[in-house]
N, C-alpha and C. Protein backbone atom coordinates (compact mmCIF):
# COMPACT_ATOMS: atom_id res chain seq x y z
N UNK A 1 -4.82 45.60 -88.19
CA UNK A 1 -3.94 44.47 -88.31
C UNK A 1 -2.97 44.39 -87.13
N UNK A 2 -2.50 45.60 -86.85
CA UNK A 2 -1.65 45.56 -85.31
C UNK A 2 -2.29 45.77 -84.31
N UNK A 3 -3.30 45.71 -83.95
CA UNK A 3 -4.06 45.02 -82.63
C UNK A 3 -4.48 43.77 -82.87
N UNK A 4 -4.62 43.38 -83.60
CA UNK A 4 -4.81 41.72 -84.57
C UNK A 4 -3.56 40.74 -84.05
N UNK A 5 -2.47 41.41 -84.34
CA UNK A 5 -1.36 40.66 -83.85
C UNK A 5 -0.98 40.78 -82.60
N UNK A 6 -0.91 41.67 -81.79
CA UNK A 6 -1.18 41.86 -80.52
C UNK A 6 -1.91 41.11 -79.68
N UNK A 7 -3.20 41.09 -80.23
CA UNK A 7 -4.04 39.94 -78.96
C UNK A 7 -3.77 38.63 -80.06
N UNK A 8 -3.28 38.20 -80.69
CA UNK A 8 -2.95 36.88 -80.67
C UNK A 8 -1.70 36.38 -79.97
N UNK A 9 -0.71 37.41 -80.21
CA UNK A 9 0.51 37.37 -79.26
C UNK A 9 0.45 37.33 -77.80
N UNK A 10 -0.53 38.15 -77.22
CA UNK A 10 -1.14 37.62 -75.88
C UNK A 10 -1.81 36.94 -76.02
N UNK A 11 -2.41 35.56 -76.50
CA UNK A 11 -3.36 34.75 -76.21
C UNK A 11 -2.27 33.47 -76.69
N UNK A 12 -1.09 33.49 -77.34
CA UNK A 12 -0.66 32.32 -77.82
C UNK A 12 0.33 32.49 -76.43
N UNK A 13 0.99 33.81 -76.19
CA UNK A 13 2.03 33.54 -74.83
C UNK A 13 1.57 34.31 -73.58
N UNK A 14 0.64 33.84 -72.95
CA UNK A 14 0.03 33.81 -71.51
C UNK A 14 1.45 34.02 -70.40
N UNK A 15 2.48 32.84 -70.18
CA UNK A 15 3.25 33.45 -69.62
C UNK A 15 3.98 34.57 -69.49
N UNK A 16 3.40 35.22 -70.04
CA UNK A 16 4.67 36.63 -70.53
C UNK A 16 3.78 37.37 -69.58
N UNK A 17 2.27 37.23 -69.41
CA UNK A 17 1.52 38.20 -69.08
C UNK A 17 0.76 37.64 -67.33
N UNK A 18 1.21 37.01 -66.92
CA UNK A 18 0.79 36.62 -65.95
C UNK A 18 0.63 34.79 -65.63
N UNK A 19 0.64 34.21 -64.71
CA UNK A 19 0.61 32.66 -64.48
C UNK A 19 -1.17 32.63 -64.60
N UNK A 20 -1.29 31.17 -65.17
CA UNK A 20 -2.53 30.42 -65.60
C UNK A 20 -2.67 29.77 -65.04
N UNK A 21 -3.41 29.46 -64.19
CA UNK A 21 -3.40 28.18 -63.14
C UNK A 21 -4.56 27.72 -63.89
N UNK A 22 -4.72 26.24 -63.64
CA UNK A 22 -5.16 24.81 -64.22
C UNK A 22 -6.13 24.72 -63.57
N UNK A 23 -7.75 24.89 -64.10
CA UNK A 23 -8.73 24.19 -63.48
C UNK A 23 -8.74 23.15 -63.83
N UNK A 24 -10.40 22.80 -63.79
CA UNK A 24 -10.98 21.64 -63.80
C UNK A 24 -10.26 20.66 -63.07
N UNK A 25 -9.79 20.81 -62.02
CA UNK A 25 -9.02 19.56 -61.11
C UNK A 25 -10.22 19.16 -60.57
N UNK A 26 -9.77 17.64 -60.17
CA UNK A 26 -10.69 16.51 -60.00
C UNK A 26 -11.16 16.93 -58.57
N UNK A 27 -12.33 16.79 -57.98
CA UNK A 27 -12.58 17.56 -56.53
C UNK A 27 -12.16 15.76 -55.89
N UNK A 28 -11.38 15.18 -55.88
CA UNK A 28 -11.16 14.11 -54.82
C UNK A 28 -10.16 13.87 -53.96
N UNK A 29 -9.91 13.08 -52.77
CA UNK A 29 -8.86 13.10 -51.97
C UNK A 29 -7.20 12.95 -52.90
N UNK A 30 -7.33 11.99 -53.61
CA UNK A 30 -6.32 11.93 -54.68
C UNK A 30 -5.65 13.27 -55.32
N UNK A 31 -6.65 13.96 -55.33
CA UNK A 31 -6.06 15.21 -56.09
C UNK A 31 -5.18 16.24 -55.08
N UNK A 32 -5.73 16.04 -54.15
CA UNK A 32 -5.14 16.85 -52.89
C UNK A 32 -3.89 16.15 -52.76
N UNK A 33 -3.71 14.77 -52.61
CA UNK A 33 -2.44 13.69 -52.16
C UNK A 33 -1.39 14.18 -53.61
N UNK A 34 -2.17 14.39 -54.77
CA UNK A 34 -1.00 14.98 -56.10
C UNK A 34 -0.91 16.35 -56.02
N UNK A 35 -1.59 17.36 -55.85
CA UNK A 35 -1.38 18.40 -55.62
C UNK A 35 -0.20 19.04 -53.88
N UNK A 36 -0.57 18.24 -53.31
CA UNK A 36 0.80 18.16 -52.13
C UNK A 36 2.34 17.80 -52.93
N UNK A 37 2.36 16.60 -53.51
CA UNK A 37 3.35 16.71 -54.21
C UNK A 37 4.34 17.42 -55.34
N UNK A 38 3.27 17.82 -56.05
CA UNK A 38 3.83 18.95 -57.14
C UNK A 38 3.94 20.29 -56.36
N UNK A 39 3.25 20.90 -55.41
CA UNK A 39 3.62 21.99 -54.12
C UNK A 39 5.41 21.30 -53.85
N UNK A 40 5.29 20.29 -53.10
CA UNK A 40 6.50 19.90 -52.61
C UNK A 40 7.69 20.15 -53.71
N UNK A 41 7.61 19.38 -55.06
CA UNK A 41 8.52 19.22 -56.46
C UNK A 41 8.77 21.09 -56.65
N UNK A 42 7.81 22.17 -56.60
CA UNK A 42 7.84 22.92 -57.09
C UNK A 42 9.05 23.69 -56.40
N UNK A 43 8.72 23.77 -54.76
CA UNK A 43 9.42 24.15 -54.31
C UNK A 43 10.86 23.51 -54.28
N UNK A 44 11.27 22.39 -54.32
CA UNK A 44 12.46 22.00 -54.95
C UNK A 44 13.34 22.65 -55.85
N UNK A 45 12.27 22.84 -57.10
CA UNK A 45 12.99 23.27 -58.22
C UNK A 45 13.08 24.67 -58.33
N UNK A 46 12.02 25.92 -57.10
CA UNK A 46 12.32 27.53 -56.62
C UNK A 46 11.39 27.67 -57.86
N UNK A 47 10.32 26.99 -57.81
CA UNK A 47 8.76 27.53 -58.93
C UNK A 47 8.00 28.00 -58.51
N UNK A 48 8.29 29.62 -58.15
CA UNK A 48 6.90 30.47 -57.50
C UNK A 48 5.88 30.54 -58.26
N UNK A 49 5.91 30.38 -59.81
CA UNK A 49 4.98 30.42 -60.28
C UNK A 49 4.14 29.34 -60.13
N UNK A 50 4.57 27.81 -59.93
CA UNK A 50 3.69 26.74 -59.95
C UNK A 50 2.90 27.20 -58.45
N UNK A 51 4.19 27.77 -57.36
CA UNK A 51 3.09 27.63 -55.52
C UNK A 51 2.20 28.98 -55.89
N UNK A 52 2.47 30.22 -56.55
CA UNK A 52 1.43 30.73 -56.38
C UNK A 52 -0.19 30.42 -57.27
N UNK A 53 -0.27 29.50 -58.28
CA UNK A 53 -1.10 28.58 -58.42
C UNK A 53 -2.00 27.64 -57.42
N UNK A 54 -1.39 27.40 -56.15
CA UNK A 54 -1.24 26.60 -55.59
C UNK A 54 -2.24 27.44 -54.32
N UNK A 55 -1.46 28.54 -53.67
CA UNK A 55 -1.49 29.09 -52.77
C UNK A 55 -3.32 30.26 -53.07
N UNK A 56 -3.54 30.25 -52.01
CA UNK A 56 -5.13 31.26 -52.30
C UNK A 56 -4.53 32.49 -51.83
N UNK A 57 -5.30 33.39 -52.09
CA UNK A 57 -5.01 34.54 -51.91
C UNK A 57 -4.82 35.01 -50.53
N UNK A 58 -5.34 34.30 -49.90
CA UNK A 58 -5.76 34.39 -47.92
C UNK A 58 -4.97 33.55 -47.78
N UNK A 59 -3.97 32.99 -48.11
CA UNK A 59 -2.94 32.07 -47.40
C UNK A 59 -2.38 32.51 -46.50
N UNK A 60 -1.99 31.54 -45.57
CA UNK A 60 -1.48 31.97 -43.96
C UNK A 60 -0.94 30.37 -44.10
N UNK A 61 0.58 30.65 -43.12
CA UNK A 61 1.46 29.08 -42.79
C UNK A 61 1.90 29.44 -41.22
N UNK A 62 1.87 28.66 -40.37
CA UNK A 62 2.50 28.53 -39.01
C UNK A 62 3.76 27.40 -40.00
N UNK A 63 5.11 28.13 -39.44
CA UNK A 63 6.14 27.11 -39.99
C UNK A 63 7.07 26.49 -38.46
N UNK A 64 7.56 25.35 -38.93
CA UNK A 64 8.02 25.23 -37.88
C UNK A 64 9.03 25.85 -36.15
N UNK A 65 8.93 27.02 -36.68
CA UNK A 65 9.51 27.73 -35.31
C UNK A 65 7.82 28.48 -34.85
N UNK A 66 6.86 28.51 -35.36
CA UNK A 66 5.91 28.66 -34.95
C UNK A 66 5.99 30.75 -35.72
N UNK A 67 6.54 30.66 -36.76
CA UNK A 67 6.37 32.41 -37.35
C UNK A 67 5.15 32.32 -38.32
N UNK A 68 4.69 33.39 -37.94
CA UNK A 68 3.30 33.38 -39.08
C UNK A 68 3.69 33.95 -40.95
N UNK A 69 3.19 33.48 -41.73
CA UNK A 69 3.87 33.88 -43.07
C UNK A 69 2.41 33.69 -43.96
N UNK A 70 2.32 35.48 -44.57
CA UNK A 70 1.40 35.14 -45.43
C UNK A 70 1.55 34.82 -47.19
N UNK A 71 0.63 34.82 -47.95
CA UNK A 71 1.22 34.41 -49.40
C UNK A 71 2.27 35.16 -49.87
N UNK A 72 1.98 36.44 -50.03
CA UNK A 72 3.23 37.09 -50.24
C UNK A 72 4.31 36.97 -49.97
N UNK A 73 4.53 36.40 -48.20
CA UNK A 73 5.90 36.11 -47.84
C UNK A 73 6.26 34.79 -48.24
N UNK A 74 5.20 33.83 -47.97
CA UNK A 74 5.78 32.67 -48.60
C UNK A 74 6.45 32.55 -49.78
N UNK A 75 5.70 33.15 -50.64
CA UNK A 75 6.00 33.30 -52.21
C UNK A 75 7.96 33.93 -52.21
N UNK A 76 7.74 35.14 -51.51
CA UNK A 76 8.96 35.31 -51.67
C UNK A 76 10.03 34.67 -50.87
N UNK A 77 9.82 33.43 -49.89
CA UNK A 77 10.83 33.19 -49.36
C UNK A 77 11.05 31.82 -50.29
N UNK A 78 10.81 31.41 -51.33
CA UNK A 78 11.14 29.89 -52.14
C UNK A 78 12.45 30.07 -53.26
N UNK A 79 13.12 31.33 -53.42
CA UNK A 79 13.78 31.56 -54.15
C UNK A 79 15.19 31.37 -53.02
N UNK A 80 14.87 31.60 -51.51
CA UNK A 80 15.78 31.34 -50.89
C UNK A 80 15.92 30.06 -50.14
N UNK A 81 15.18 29.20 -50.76
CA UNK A 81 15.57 27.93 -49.90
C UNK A 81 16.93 27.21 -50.14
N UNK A 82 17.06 26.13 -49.28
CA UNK A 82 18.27 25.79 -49.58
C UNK A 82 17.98 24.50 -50.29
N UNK A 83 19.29 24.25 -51.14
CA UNK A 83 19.21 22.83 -52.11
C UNK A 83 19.04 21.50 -51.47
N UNK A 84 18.25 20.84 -51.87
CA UNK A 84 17.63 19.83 -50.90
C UNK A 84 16.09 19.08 -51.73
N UNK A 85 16.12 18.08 -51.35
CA UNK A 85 14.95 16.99 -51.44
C UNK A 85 13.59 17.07 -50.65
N UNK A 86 12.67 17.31 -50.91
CA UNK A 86 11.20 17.10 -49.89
C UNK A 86 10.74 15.57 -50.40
N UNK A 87 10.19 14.55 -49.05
CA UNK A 87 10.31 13.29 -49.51
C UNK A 87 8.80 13.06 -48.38
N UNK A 88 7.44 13.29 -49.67
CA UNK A 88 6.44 13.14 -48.63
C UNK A 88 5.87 11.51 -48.45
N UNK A 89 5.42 10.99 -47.18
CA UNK A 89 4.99 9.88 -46.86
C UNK A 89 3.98 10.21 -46.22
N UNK A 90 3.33 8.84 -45.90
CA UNK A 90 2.09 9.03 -44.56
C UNK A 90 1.14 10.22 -44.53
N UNK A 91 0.59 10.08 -45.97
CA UNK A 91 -0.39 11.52 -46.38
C UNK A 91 -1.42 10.82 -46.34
N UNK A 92 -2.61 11.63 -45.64
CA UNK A 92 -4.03 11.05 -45.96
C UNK A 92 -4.39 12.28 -46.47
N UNK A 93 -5.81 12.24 -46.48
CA UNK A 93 -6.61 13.81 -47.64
C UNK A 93 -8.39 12.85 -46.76
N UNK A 94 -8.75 14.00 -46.84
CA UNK A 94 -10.08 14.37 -46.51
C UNK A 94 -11.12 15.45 -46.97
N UNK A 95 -11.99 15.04 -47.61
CA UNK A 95 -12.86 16.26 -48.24
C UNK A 95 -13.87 16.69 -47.42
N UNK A 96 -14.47 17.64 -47.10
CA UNK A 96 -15.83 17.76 -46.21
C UNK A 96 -16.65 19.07 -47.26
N UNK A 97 -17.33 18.54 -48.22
CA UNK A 97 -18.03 19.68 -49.04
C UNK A 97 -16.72 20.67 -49.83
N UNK A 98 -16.68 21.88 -50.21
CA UNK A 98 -15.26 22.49 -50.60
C UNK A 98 -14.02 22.67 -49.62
N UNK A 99 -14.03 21.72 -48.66
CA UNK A 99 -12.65 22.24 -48.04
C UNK A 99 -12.44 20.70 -47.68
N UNK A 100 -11.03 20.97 -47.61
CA UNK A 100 -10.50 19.33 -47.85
C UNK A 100 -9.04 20.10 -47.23
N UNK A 101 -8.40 18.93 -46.80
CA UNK A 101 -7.07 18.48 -45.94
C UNK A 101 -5.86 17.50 -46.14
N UNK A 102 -4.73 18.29 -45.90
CA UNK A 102 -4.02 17.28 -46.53
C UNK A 102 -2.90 16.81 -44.67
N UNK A 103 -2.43 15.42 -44.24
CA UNK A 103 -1.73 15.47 -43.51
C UNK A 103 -0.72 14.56 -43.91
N UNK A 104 0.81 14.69 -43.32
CA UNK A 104 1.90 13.66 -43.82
C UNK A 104 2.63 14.22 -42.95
N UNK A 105 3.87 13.51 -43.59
CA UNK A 105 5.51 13.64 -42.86
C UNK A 105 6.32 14.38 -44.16
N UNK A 106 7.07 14.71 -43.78
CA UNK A 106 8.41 15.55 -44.97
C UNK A 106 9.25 15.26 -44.66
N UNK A 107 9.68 14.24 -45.69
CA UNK A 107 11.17 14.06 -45.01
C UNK A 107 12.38 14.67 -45.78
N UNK A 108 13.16 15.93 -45.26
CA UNK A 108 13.90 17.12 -45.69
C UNK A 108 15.79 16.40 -45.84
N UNK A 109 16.41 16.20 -47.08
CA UNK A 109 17.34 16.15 -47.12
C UNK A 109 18.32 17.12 -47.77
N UNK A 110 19.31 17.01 -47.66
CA UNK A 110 20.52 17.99 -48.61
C UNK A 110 20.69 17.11 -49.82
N UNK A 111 21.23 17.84 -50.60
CA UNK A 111 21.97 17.36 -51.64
C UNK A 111 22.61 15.68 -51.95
N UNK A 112 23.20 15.42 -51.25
CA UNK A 112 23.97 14.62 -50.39
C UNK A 112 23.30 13.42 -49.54
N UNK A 113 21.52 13.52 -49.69
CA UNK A 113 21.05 12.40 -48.87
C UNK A 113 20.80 12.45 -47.54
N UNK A 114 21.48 13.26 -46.87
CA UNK A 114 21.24 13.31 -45.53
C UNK A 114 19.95 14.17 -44.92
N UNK A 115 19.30 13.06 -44.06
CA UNK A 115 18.15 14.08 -43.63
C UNK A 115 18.52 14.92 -42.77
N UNK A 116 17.93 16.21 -43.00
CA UNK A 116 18.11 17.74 -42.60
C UNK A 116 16.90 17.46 -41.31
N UNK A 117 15.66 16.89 -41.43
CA UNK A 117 14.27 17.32 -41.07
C UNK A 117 13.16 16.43 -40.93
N UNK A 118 12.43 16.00 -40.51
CA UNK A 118 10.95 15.56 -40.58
C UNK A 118 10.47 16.52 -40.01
N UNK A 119 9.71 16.62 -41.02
CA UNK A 119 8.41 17.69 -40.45
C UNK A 119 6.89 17.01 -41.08
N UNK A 120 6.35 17.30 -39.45
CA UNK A 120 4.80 16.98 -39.78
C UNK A 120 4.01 18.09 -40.44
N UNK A 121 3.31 17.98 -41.31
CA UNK A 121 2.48 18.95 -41.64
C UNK A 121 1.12 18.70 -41.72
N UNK A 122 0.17 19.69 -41.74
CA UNK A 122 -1.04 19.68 -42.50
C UNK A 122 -1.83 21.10 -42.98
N UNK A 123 -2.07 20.62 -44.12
CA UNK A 123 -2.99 21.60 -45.01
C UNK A 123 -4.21 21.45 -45.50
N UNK A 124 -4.24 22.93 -45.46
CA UNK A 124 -6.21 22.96 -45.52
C UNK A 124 -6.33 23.80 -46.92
N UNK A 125 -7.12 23.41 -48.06
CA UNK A 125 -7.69 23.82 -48.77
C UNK A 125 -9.05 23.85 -49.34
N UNK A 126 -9.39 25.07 -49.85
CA UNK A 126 -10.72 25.34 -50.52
C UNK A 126 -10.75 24.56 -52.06
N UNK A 127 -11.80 24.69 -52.06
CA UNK A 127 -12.43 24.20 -53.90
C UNK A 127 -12.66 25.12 -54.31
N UNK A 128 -12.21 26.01 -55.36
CA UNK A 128 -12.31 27.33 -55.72
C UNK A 128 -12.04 27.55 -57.14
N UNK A 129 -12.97 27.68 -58.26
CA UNK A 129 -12.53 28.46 -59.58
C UNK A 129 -12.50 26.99 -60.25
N UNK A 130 -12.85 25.71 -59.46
CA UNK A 130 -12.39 24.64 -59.97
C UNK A 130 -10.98 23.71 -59.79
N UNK A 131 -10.54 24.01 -59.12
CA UNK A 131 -8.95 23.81 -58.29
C UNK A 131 -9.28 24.03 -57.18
N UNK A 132 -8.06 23.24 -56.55
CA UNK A 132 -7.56 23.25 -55.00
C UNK A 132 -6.92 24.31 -55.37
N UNK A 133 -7.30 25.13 -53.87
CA UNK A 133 -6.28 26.29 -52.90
C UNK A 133 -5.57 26.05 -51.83
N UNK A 134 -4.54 26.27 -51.70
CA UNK A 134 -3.80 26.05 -50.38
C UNK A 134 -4.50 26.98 -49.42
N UNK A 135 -5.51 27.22 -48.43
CA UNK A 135 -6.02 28.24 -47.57
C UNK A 135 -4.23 28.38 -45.88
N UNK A 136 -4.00 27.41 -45.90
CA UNK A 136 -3.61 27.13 -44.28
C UNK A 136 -2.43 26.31 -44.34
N UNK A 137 -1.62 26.51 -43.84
CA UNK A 137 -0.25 25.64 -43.52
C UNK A 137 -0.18 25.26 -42.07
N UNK A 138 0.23 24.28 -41.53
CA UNK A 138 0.79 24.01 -40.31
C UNK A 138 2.26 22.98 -40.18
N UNK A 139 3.21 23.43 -39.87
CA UNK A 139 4.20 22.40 -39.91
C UNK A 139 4.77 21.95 -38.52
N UNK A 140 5.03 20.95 -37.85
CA UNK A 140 6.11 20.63 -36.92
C UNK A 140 7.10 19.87 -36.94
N UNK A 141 8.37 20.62 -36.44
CA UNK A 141 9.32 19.39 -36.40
C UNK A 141 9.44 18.55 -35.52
N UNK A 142 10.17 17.44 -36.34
CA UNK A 142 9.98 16.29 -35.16
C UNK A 142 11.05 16.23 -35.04
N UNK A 143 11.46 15.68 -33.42
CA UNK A 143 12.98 15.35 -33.35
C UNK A 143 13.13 13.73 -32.60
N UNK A 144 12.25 13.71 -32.90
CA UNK A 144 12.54 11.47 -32.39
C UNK A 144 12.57 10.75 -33.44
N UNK A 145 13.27 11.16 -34.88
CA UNK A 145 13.43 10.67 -35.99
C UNK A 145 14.51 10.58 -36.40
């Protein structure tokens, strides 16, 4: 009876025991253009659990000063961001078989409205397990904005 209650207690609360990431995502450009956004929202709100969902295990980001950061570091640097808005536009998505691409603008504000940033980005992900993976980051800033 008490291993009975035990694995129902792990099977009714999953978060306690590790993050669940969401298959069956739709393999289309759309999904990549919503999945950029909830990446973006997550990090807003300092949800490592939603980016490491997000992020593949082989993740690698060139960020805008050009430093290399792998999942691990990424993961741990979202608890230190600063308070602020990500405001994506001008995204296209491209699929080619399981790897697909995401490109846009970010437009980075404070609290307060004021833009901090545009940054160009683009990302590359796999089709994997049934979900998008983040494989690749690239960001640049722009300064004629």
């Amino acid at each position: 009876m008490r291993s009975c209650i035990c694995v129902l207690f792990a099977l009714l609360c999953p978060p306690l025991f590790g993050v669940s990431c969401p298959g069956d995502q739709a393999k289309d450009e759309g999904s990549l253009i919503l999945l950029e956004q909830n990446w973006a929202q997550a990090l807003q709100r300092h949800d490592s659990k939603t980016v490491s969902c997000i992020l593949a295990d082989e993740f690698e980001d060139a960020d805008v000063d050009g430093r290399l950061h792998n999942r691990e570091q990424a993961l741990a640097h979202i608890a230190q961001r600063r308070p602020g808005r990500n405001a994506l536009s001008e995204m296209k998505s491209h699929i080619y078989g399981e790897i697909g691409y995401v490109r846009g603008l970010n437009t980075v504000t404070d609290p307060n409205g004021k833009v901090i940033a545009n940054v160009r980005f683009t990302d590359i992900f796999v089709y994997r397990d049934g979900r998008w993976q983040a494989l690749s980051g690239q960001e640049t800033l722009l300064n004629d904005r």
